[in-house]
Protein backbone atom coordinates (compact mmCIF):
# COMPACT_ATOMS: atom_id res chain seq x y z
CA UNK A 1 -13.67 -20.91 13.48
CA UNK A 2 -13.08 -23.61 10.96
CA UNK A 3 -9.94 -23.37 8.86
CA UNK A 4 -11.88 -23.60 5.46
CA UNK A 5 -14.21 -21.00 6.91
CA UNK A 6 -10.96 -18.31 7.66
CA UNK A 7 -9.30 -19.24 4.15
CA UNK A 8 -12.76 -17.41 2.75
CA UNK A 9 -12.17 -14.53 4.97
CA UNK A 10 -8.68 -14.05 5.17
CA UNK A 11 -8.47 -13.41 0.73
CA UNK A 12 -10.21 -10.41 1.25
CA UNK A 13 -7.86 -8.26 2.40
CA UNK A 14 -4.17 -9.05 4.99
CA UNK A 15 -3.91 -8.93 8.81
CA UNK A 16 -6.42 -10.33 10.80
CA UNK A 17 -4.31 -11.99 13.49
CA UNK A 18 -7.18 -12.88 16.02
CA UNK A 19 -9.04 -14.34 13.39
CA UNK A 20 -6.10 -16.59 12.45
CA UNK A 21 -5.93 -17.40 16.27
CA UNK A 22 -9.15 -18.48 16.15
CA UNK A 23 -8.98 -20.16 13.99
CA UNK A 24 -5.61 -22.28 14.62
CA UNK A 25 -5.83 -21.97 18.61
CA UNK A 26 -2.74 -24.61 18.57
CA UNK A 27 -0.55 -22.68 16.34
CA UNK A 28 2.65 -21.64 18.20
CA UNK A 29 2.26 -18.51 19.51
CA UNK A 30 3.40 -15.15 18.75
CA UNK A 31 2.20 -15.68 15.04
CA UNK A 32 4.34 -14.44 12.16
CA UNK A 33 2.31 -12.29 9.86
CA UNK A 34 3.77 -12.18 6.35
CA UNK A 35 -0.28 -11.69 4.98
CA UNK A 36 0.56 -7.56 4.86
CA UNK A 37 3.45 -5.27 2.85
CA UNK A 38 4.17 -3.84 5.60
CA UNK A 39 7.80 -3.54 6.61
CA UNK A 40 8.39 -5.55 9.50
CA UNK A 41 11.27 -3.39 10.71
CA UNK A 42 10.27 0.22 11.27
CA UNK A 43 11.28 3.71 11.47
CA UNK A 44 12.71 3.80 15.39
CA UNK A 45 12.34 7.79 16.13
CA UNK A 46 10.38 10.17 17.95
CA UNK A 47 6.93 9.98 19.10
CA UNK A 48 4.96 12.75 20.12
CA UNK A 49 5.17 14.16 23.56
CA UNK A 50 2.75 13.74 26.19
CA UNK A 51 2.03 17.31 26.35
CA UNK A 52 1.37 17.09 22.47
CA UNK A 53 -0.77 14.29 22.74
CA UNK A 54 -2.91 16.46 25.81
CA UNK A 55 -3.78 19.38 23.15
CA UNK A 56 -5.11 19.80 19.43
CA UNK A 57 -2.43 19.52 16.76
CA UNK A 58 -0.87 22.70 15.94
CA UNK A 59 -1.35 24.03 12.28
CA UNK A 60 2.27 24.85 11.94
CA UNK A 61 3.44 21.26 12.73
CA UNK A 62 1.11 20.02 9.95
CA UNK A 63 2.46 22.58 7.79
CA UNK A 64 5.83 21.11 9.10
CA UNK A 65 5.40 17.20 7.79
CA UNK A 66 3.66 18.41 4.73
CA UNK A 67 6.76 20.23 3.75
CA UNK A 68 9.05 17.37 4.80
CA UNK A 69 6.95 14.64 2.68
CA UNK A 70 7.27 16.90 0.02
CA UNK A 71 10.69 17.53 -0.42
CA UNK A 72 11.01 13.39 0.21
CA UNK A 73 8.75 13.02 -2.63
CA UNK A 74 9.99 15.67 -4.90
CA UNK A 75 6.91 17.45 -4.98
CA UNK A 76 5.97 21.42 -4.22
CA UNK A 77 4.12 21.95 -0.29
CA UNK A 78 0.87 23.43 -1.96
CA UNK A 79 0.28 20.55 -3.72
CA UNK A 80 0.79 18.37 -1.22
CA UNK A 81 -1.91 16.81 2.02
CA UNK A 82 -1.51 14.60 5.05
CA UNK A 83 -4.44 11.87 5.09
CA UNK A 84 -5.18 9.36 7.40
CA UNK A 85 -3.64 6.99 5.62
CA UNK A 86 -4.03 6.53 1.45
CA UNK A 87 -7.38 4.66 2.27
CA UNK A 88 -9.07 8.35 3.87
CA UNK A 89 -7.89 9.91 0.67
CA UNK A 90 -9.08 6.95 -1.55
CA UNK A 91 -12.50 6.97 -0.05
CA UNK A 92 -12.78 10.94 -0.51
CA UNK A 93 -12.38 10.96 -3.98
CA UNK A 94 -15.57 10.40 -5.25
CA UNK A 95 -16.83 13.54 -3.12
CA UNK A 96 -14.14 15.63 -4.40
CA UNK A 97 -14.39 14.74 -8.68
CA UNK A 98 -17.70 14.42 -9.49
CA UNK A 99 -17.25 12.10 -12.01
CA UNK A 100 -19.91 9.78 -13.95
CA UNK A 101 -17.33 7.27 -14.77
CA UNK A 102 -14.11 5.50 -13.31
CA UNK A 103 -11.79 2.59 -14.80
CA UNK A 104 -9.57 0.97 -12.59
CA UNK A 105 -7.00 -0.61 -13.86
CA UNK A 106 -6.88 -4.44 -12.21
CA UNK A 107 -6.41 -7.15 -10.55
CA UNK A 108 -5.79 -4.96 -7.81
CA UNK A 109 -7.06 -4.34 -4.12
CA UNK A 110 -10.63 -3.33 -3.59
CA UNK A 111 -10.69 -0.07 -1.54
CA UNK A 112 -10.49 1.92 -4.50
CA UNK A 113 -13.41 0.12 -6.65
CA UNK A 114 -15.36 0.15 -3.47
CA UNK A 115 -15.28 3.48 -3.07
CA UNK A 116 -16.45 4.75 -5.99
CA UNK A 117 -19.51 2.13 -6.25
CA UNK A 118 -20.25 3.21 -2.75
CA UNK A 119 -20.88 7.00 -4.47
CA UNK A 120 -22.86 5.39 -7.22
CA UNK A 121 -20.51 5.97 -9.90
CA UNK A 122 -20.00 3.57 -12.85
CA UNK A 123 -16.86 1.76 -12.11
CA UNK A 124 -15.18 -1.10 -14.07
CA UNK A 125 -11.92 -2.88 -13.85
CA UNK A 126 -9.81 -2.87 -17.19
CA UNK A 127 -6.52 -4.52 -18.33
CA UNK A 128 -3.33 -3.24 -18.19
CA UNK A 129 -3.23 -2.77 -21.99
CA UNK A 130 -6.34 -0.54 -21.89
CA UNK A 131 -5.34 2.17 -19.65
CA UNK A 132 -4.09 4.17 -22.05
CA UNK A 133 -7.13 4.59 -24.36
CA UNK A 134 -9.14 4.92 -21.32
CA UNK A 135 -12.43 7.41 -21.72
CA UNK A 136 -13.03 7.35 -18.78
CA UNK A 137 -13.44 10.15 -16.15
CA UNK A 138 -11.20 9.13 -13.98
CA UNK A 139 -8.39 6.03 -14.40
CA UNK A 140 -7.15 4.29 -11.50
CA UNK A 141 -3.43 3.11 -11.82
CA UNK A 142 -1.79 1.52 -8.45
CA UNK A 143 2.04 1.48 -9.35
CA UNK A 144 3.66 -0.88 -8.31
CA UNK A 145 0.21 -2.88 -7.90
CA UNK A 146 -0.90 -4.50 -5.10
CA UNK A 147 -1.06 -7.36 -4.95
CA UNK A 148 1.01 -8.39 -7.82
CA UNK A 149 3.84 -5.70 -7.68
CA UNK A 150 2.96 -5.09 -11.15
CA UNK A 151 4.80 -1.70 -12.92
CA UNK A 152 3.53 0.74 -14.95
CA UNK A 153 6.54 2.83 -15.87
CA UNK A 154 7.13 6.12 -15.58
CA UNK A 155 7.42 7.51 -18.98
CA UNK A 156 3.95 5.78 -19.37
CA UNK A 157 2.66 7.51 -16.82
CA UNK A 158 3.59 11.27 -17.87
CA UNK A 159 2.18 10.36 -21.42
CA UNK A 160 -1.25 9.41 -19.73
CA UNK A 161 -1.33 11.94 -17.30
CA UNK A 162 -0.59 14.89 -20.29
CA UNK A 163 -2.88 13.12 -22.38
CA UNK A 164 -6.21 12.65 -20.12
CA UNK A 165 -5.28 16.30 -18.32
CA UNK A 166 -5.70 18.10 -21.96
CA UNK A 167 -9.00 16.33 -22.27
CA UNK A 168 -10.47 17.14 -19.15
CA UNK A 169 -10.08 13.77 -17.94
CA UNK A 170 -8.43 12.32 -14.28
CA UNK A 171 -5.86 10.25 -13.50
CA UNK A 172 -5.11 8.75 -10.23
CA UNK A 173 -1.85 7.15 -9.54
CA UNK A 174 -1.46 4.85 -6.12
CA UNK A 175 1.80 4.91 -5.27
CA UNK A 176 1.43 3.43 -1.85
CA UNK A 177 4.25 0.78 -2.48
CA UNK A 178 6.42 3.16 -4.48
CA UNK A 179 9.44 3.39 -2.17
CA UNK A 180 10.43 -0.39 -3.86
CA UNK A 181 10.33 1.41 -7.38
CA UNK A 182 11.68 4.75 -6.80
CA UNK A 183 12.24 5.53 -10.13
CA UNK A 184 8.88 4.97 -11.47
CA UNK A 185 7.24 7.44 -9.16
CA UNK A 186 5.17 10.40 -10.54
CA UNK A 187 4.79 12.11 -7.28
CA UNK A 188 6.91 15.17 -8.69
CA UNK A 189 4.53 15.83 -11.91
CA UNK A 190 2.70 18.66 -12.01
CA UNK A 191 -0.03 17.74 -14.00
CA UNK A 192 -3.86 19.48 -13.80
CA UNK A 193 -5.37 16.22 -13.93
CA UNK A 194 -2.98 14.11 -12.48
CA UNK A 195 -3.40 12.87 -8.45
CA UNK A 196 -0.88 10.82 -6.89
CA UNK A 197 -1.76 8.76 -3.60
CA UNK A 198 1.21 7.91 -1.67
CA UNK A 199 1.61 6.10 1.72
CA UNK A 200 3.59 6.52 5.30
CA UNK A 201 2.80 3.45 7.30
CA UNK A 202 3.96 0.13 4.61
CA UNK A 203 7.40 1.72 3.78
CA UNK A 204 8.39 2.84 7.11
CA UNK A 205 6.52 0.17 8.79
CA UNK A 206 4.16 2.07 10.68
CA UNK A 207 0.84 1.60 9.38
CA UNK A 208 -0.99 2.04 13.05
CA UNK A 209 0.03 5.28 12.75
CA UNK A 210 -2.48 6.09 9.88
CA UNK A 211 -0.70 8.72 7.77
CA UNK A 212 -0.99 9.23 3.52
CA UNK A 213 -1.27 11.79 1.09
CA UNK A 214 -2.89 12.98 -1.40
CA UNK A 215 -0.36 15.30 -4.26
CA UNK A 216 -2.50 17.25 -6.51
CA UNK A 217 -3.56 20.74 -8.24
CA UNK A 218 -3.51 23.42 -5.67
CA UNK A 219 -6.96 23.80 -6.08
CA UNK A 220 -7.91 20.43 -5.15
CA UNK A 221 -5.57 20.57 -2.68
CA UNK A 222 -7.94 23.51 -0.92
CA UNK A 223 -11.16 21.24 -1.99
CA UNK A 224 -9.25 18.13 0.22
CA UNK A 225 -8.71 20.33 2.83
CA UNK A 226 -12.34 21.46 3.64
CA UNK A 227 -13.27 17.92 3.75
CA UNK A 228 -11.07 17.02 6.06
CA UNK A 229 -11.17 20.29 8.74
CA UNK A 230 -8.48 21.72 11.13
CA UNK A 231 -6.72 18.47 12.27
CA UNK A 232 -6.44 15.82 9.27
CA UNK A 233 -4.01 13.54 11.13
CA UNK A 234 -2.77 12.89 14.84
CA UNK A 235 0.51 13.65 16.81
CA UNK A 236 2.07 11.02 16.32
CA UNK A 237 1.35 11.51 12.25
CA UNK A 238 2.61 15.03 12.82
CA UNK A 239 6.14 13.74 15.10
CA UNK A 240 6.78 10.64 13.03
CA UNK A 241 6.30 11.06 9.59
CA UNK A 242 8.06 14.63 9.87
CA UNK A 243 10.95 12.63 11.55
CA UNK A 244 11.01 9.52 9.07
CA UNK A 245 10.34 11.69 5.85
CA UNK A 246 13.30 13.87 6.79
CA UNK A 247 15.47 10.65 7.21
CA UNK A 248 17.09 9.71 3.90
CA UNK A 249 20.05 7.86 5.26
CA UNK A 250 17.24 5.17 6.66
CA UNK A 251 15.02 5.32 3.52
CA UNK A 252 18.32 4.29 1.70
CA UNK A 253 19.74 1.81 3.35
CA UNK A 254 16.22 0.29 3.73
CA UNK A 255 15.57 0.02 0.26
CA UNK A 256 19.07 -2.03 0.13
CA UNK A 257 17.83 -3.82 2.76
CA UNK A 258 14.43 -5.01 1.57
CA UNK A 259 15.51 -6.10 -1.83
CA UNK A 260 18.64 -8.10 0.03
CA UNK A 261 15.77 -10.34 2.02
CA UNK A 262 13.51 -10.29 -1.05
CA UNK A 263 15.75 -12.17 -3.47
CA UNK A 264 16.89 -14.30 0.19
CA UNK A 265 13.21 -15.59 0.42
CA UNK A 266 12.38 -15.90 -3.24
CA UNK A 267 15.71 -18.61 -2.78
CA UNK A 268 13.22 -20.24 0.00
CA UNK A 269 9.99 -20.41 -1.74
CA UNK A 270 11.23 -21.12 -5.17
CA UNK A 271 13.20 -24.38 -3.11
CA UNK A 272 9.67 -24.95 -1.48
CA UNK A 273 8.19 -25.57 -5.04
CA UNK A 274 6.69 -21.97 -5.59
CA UNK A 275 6.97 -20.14 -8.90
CA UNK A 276 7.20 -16.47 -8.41
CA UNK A 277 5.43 -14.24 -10.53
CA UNK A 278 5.22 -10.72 -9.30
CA UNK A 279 5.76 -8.82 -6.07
CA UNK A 280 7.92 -5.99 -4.65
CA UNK A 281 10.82 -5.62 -2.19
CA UNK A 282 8.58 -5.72 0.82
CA UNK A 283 5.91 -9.01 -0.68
CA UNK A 284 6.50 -12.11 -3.14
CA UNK A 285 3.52 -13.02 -5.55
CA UNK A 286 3.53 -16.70 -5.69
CA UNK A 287 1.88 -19.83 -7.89
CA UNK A 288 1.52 -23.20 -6.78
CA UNK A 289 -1.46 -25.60 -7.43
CA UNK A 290 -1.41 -26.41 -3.71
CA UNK A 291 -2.01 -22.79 -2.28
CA UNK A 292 -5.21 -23.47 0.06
CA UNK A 293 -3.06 -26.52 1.60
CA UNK A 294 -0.49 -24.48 1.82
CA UNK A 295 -1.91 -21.61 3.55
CA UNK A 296 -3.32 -23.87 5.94
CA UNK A 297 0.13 -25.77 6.71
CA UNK A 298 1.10 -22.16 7.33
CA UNK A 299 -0.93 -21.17 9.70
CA UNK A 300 -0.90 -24.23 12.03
CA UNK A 301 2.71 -23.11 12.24
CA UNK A 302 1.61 -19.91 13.19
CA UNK A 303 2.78 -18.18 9.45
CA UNK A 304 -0.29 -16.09 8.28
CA UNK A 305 0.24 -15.76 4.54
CA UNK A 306 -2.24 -14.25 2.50
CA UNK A 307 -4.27 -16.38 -0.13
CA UNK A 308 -6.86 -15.00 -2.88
CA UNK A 309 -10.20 -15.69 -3.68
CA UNK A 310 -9.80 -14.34 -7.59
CA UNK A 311 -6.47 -16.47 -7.88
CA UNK A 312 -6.67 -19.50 -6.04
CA UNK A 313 -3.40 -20.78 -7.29
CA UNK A 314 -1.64 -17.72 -5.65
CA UNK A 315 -0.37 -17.17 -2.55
CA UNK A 316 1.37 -13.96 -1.04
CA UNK A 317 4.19 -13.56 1.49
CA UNK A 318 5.31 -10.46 2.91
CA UNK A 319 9.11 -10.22 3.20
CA UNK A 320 10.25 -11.35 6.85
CA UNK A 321 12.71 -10.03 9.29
CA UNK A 322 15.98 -11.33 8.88
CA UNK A 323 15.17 -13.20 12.58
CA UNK A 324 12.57 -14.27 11.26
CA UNK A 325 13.46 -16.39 8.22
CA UNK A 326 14.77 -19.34 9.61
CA UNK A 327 11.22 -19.80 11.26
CA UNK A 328 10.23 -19.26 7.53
CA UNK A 329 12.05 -22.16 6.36
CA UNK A 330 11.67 -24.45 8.46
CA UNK A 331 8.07 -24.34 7.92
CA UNK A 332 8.32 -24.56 4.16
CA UNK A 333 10.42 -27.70 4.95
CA UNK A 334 7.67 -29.81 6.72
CA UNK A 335 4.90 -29.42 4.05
CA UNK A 336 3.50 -32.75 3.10
């Protein structure tokens, strides 16, 4: 595959390693992918047993991780469900509200826009200054935003959430990067009209394990559930996230972690020429008028970075291991 060819498939969405192989079939191999906010350094606990991997998942042990993500996120066990990941409860939503209209507020990634066209629902992107007079049936707000790390704070959110629940109206808050913003999170607000998306696999690194969740009313809680039957998520979704949820001396020192290596490779790419303009603990937002080179420097040093079609002049690197960032820089040091 041509390397002009992968730049047009690669802004679509991160990962894609095989592609990039492809594509650069000299690159030195194994490839570094910094295209995804994924932590690079997982959880390291439990899997599930054979023997639980030979038979159905057991009710109680879903029961089990529900009520361990919940206390993690602050959030009661009834209004909290395990999804296959945020995308299987972003893609359900449209079944489950009904709605003639939905706002989204953007730049953002394009699962959730996606998934309500797919429904036939009227669905446009707005600014971030015109979330809050929103008519909308539904509002989309990812906090922090992907792929700009964007915030929408917290006291924002409550106002918007009271505000659109008293009128009947739906607010959905994506919260799959909100382990780098604590603070802002929402996932404890008990709100009729309020639903709160939240993520396993980028914060604790796991994202082949394909767990989320969806917080919400009770009653759409039940709704979510007979969609989704008797077994929602795997054993290893069951054995992990119950493990990793329950582990808050790891989530902590993580979080130190991440931001430590953050503000170590901003030091890199703002040397390199980059201006940085958004991003969380586990991915840097960049600017440079040279971002398609760029990319493709990257790559033929086997770096898979992750470029965008709607901004060319930006270009996206997840936040390495700390192994890994000398192999980092001395890429960003041979760019002619």
């Amino acid at each position: 595959m041509h390397d002009a060819a992968f730049l047009t498939t690669a802004t679509r969405h991160g990962g894609g390693l095989m592609r990039a192989a492809a594509a650069y079939p000299d690159a030195p191999r194994p490839w570094l992918d910094l295209s995804t906010g994924i932590n690079p350094e997982p959880w390291r606990g439990a899997r599930a047993a054979e023997a639980e991997l030979n038979r159905l998942p057991d009710p109680g042990a879903l029961q089990a991780l529900e009520t361990a993500a919940a206390s993690a996120f602050g959030c009661a066990p009834q209004r909290t469900a395990a999804t296959a990941g945020a995308e299987a409860a972003i893609r359900l939503l449209p079944l489950l509200l009904g709605v003639r209209s939905v706002e989204i507020v953007g730049p953002t990634y394009g699962a959730h826009a996606e998934a309500w066209r797919a429904a036939g629902v009227a669905t446009r992107l707005i600014a971030p200054d015109q979330a809050a007079t929103s008519q909308a049936g539904v509002l989309v707000i990812v906090n922090p935003n992907n792929p700009d790390g964007r915030l929408t704070r917290r006291a924002h959110l409550i106002a918007m959430a009271r505000a659109r629940s008293a009128a009947g109206r739906w607010l959905v808050v994506d919260e799959s990067f909100i382990e780098c913003a604590p603070d802002e999170s929402v996932s404890d607000l008990a709100e009729p009209g309020l639903i709160v998306l939240r993520s396993f696999g980028k914060f604790y690194g796991l994202a082949g394990v394909r767990l989320g969740f969806m917080l919400a009313a009770p009653d759409l809680i039940s709704r979510l559930r007979a969609l989704l039957g008797d077994w929602p998520v795997g054993a290893d979704a069951l054995i992990m996230g119950r493990g990793a949820y329950a582990d808050s001396g790891w989530r902590r020192r993580t979080q130190t972690a991440l931001a430590d290596r953050a503000d170590r490779l901003d030091d890199l790419l703002v040397h390199a020429g980059f201006q940085i303009i958004g991003g969380t603990s586990l991915f840097r937002m960049t600017r440079t008028p040279h971002a398609a080179p760029w990319f493709q420097h990257l790559c033929r040093a086997g770096i898979l970075t992750r470029p965008f079609d709607h901004t060319p002049d930006a270009l996206r690197f997840g936040v390495p291991t700390e192994r890994d960032l000398p192999r980092l820089a001395r890429a960003l040091e041979t760019f002619s």
